[in-house]
N, C-alpha and C. Protein backbone atom coordinates (compact mmCIF):
# COMPACT_ATOMS: atom_id res chain seq x y z
N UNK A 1 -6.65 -22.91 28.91
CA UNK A 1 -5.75 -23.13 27.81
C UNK A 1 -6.27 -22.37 26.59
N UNK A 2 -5.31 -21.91 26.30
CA UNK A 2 -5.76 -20.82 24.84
C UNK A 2 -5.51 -21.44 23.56
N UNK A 3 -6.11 -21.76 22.81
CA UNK A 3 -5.97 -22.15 21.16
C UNK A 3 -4.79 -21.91 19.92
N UNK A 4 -4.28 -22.83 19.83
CA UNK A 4 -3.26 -22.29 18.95
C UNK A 4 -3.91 -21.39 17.90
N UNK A 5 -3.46 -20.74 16.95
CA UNK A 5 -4.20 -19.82 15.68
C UNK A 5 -3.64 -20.72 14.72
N UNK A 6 -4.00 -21.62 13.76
CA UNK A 6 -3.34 -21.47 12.67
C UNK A 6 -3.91 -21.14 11.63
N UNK A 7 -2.97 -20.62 10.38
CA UNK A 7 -3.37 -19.48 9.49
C UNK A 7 -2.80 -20.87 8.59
N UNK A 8 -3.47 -21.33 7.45
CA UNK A 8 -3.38 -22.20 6.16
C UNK A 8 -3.92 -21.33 4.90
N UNK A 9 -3.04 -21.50 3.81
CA UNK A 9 -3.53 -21.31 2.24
C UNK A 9 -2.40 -21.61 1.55
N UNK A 10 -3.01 -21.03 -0.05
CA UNK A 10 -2.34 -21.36 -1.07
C UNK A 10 -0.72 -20.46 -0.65
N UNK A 11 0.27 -21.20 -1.24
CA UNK A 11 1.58 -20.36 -1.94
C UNK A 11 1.44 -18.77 -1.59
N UNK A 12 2.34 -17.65 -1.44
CA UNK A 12 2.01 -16.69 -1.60
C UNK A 12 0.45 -16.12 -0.81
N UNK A 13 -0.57 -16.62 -0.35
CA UNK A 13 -1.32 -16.11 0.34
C UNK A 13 -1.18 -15.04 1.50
N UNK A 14 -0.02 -15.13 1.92
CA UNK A 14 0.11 -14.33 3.05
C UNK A 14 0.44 -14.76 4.21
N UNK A 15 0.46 -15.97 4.84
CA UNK A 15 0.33 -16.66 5.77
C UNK A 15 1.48 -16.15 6.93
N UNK A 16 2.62 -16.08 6.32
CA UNK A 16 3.72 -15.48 7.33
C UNK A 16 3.57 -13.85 7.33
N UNK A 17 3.25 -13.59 6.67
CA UNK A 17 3.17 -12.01 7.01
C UNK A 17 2.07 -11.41 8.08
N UNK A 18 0.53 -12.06 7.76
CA UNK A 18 -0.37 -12.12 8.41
C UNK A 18 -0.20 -12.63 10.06
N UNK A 19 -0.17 -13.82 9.94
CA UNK A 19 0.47 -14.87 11.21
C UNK A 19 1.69 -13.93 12.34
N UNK A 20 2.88 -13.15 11.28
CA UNK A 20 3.01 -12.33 12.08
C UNK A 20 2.51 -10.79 12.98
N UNK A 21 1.59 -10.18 12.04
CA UNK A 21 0.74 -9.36 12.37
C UNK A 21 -0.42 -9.58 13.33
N UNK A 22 -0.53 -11.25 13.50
CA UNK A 22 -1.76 -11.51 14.71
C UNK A 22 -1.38 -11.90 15.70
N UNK A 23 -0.30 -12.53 15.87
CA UNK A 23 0.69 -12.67 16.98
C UNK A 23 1.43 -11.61 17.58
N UNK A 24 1.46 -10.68 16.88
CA UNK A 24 1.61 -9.14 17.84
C UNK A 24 0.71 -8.81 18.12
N UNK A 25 -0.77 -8.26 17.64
CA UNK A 25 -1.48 -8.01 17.86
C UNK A 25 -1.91 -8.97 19.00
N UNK A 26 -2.16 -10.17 19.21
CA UNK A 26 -2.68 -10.84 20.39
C UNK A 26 -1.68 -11.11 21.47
N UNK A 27 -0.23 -10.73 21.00
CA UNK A 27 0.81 -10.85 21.94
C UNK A 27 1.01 -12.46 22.40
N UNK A 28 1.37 -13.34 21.67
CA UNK A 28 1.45 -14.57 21.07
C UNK A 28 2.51 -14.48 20.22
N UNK A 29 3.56 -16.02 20.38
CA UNK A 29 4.52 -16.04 19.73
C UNK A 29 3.89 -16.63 18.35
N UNK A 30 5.05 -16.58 17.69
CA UNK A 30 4.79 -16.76 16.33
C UNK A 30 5.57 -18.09 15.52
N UNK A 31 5.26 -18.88 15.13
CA UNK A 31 5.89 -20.16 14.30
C UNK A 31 5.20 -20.08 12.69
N UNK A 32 6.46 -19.76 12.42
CA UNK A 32 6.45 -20.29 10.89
C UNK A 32 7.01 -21.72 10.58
N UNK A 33 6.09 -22.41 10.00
CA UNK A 33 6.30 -23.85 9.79
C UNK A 33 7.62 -23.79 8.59
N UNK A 34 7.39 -23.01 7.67
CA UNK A 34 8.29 -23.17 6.75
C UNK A 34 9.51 -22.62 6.92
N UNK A 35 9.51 -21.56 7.29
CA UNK A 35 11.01 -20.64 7.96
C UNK A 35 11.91 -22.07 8.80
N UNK A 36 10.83 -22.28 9.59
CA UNK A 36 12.16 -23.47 10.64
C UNK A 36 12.16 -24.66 10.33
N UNK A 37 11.32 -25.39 8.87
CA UNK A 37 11.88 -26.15 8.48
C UNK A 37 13.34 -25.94 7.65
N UNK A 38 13.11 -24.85 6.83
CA UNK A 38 14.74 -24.85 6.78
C UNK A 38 15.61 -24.18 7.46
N UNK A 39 15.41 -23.81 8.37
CA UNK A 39 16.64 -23.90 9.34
C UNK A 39 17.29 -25.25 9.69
N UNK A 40 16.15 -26.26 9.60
CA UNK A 40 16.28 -27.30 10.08
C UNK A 40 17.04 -28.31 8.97
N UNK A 41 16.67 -28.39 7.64
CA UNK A 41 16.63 -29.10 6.63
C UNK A 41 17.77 -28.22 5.48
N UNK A 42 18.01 -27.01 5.64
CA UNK A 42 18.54 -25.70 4.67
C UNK A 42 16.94 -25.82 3.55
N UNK A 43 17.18 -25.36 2.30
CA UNK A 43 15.76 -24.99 0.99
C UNK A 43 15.18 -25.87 0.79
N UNK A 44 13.45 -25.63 1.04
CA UNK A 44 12.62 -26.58 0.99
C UNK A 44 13.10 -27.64 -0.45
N UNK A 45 13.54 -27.07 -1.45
CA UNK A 45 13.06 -27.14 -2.99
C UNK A 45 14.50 -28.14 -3.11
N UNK A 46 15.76 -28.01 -2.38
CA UNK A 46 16.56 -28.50 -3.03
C UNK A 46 16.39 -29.81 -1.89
N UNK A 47 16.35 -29.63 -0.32
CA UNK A 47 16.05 -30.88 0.31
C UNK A 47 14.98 -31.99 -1.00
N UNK A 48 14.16 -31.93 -0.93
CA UNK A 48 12.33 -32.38 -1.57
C UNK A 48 13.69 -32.76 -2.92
N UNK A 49 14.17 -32.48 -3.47
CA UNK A 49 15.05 -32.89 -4.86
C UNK A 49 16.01 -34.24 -4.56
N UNK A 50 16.45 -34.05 -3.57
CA UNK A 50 17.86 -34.68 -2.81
C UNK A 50 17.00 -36.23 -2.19
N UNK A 51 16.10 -36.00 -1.52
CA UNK A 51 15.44 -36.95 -0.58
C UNK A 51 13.49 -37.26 -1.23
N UNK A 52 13.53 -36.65 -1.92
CA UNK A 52 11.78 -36.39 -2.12
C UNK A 52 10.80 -36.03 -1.67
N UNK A 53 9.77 -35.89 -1.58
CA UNK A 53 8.81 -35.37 -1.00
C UNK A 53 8.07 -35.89 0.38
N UNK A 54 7.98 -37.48 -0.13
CA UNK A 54 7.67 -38.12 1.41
C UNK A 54 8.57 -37.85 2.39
N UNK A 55 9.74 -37.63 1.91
CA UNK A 55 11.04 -37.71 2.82
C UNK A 55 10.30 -36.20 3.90
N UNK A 56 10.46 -35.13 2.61
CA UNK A 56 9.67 -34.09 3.28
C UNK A 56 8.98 -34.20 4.33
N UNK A 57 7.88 -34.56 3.95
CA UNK A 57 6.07 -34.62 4.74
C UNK A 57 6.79 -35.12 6.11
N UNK A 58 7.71 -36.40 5.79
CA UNK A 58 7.93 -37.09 6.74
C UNK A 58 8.45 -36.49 8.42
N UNK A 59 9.45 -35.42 7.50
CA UNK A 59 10.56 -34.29 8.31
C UNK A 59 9.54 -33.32 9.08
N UNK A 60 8.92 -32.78 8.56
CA UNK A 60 7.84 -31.83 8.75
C UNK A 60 7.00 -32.26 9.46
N UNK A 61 6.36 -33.40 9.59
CA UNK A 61 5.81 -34.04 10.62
C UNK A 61 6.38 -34.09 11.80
N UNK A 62 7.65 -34.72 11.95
CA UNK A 62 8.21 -34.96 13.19
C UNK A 62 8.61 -33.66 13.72
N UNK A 63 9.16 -32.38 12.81
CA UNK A 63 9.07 -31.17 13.22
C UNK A 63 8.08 -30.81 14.02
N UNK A 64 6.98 -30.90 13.62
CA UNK A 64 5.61 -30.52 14.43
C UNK A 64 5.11 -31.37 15.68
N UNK A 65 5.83 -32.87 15.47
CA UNK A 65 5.74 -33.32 17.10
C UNK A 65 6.46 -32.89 17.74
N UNK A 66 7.65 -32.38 17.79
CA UNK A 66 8.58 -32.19 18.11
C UNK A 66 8.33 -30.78 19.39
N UNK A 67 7.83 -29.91 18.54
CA UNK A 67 7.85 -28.51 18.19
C UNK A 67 6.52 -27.36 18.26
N UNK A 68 5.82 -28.08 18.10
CA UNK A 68 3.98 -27.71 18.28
C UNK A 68 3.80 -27.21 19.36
N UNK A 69 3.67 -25.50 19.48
CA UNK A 69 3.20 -25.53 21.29
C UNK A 69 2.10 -26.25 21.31
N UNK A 70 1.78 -26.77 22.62
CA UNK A 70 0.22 -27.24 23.00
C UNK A 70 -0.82 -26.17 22.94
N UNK A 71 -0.25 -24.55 22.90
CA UNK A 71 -1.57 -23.78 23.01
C UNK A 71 -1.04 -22.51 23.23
N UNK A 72 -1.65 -21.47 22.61
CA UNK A 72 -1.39 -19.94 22.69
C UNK A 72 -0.27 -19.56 21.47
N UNK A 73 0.02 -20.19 20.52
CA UNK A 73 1.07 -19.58 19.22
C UNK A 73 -0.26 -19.13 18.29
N UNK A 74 0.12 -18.21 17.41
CA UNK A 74 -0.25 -18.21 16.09
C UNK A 74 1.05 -18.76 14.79
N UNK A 75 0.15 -19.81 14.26
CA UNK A 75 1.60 -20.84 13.39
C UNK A 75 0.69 -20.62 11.80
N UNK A 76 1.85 -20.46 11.07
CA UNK A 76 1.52 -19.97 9.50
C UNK A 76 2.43 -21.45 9.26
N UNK A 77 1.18 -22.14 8.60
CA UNK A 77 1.39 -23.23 8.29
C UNK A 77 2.06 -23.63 6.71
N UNK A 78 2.78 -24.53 6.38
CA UNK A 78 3.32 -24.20 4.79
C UNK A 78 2.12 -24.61 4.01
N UNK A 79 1.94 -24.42 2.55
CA UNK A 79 0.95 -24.29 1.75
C UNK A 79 0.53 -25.92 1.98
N UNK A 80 1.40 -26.40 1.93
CA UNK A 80 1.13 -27.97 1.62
C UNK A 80 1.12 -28.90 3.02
N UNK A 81 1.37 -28.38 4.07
CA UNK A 81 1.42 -29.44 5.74
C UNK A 81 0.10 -29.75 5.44
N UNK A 82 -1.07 -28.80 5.44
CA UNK A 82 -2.36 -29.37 5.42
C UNK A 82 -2.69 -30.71 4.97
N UNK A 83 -1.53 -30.98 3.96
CA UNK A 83 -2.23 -32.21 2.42
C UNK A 83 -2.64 -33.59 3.59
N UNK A 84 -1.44 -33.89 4.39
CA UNK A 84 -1.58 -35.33 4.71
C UNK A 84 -2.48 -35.25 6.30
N UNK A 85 -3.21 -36.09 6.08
CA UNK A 85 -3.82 -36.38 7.05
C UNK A 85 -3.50 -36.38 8.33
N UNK A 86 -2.37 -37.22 8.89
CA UNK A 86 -2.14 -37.03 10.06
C UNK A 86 -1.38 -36.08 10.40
N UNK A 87 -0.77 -35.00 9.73
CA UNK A 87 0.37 -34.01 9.68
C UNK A 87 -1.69 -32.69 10.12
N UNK A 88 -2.12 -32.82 9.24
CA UNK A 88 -3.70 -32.47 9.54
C UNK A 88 -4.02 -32.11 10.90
N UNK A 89 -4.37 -33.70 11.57
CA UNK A 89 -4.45 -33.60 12.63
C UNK A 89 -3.50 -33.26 13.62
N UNK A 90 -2.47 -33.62 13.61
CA UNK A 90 -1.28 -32.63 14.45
C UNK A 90 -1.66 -31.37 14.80
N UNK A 91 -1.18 -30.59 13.52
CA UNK A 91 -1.52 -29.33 13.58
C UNK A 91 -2.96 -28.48 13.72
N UNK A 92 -4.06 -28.84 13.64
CA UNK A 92 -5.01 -28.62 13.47
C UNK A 92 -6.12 -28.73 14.75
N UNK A 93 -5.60 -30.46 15.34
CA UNK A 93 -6.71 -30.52 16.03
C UNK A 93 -7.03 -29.39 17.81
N UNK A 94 -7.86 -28.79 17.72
CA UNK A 94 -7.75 -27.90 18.76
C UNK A 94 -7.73 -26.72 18.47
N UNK A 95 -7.06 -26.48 17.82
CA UNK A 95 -7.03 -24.79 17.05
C UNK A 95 -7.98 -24.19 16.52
N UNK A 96 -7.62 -23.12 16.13
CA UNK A 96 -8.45 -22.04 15.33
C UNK A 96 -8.12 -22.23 14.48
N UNK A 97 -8.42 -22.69 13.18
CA UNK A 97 -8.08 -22.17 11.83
C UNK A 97 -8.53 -21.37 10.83
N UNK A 98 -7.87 -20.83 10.01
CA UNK A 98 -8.35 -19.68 9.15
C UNK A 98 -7.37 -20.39 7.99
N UNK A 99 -8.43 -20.13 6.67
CA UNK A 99 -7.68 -20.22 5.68
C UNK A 99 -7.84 -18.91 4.83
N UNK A 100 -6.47 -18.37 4.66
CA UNK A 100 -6.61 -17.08 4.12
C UNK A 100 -6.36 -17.15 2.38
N UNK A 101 -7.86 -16.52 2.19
CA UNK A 101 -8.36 -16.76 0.77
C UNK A 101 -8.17 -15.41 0.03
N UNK A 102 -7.26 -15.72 -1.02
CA UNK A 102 -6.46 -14.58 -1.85
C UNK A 102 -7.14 -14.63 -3.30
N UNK A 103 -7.66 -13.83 -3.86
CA UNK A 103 -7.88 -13.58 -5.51
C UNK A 103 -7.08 -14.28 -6.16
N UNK A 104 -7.41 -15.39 -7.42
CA UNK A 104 -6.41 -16.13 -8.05
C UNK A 104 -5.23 -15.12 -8.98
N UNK A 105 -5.98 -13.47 -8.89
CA UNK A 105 -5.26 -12.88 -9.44
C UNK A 105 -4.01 -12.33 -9.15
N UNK A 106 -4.37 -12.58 -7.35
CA UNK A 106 -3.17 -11.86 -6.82
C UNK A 106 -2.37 -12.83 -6.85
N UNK A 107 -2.38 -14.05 -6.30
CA UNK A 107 -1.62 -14.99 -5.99
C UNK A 107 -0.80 -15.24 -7.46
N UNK A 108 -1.30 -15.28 -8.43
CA UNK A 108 -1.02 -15.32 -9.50
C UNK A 108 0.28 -14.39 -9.76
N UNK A 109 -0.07 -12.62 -9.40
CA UNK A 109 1.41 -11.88 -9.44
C UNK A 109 2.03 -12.06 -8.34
N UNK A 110 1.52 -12.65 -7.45
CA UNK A 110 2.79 -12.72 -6.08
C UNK A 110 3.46 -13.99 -6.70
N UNK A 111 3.33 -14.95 -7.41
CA UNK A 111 3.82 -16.26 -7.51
C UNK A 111 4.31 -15.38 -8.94
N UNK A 112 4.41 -15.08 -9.29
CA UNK A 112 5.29 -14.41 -10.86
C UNK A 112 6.50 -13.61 -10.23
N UNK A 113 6.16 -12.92 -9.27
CA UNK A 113 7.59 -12.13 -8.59
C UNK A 113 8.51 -13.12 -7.49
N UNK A 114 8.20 -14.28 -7.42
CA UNK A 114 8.93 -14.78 -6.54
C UNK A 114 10.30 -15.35 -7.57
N UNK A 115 11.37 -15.30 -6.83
CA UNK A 115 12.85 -15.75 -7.89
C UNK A 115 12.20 -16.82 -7.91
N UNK A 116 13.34 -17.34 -9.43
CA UNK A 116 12.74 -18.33 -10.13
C UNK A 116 13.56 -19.37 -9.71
N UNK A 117 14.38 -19.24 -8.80
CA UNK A 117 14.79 -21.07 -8.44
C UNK A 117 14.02 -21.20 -7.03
């Protein structure tokens, strides 16, 4: 059994861009946590407004039982799945993780160019 990859950081770090670049490279599918939550939910920002945030965590959790291969994805995790503990262990336990660590400077202009709603 091969290890899931997951790739965790801040906002803007890179995580889906990267995540997709190592999953080709290792020839491994690819899950973006945040992409198919809203497919699932439609915009993180206006769901989390409508229902709140636990509501969130809550959704996102069951997404990942749901949905988690057992082994061989590389998954770009959203900035924030990490926060709660058992959403943590879900995703985490077994894997590889990498947290991809960005200059506060960059993140700083990648989070200035993102639209503002």
């Amino acid at each position: 059994m091969t290890a899931n990859v997951v790739l965790i950081g801040y906002t803007c770090a890179g995580k889906t861009t990267v995540g997709a670049r190592v999953a080709q490279h290792l020839g491994r599918p690819h899950l973006d946590v945040d992409a198919i939550i809203e497919q699932r939910l439609g915009p993180v920002a206006a769901y989390i407004e409508r229902h709140g945030m636990p509501a969130f965590r809550t959704a996102e959790r069951a997404f990942l039982r749901e949905q988690l291969p057992a082994s061989g994805a590389v998954i770009s995790a959203g900035a924030g799945t990490v926060l709660p503990p058992g959403t943590r262990a879900l995703l985490c336990t077994g894997a590889r993780v990498f947290f991809l660590d960005v200059p506060p400077a960059v993140l700083a202009a990648r989070l200035a160019a993102l639209p503002a709603d």
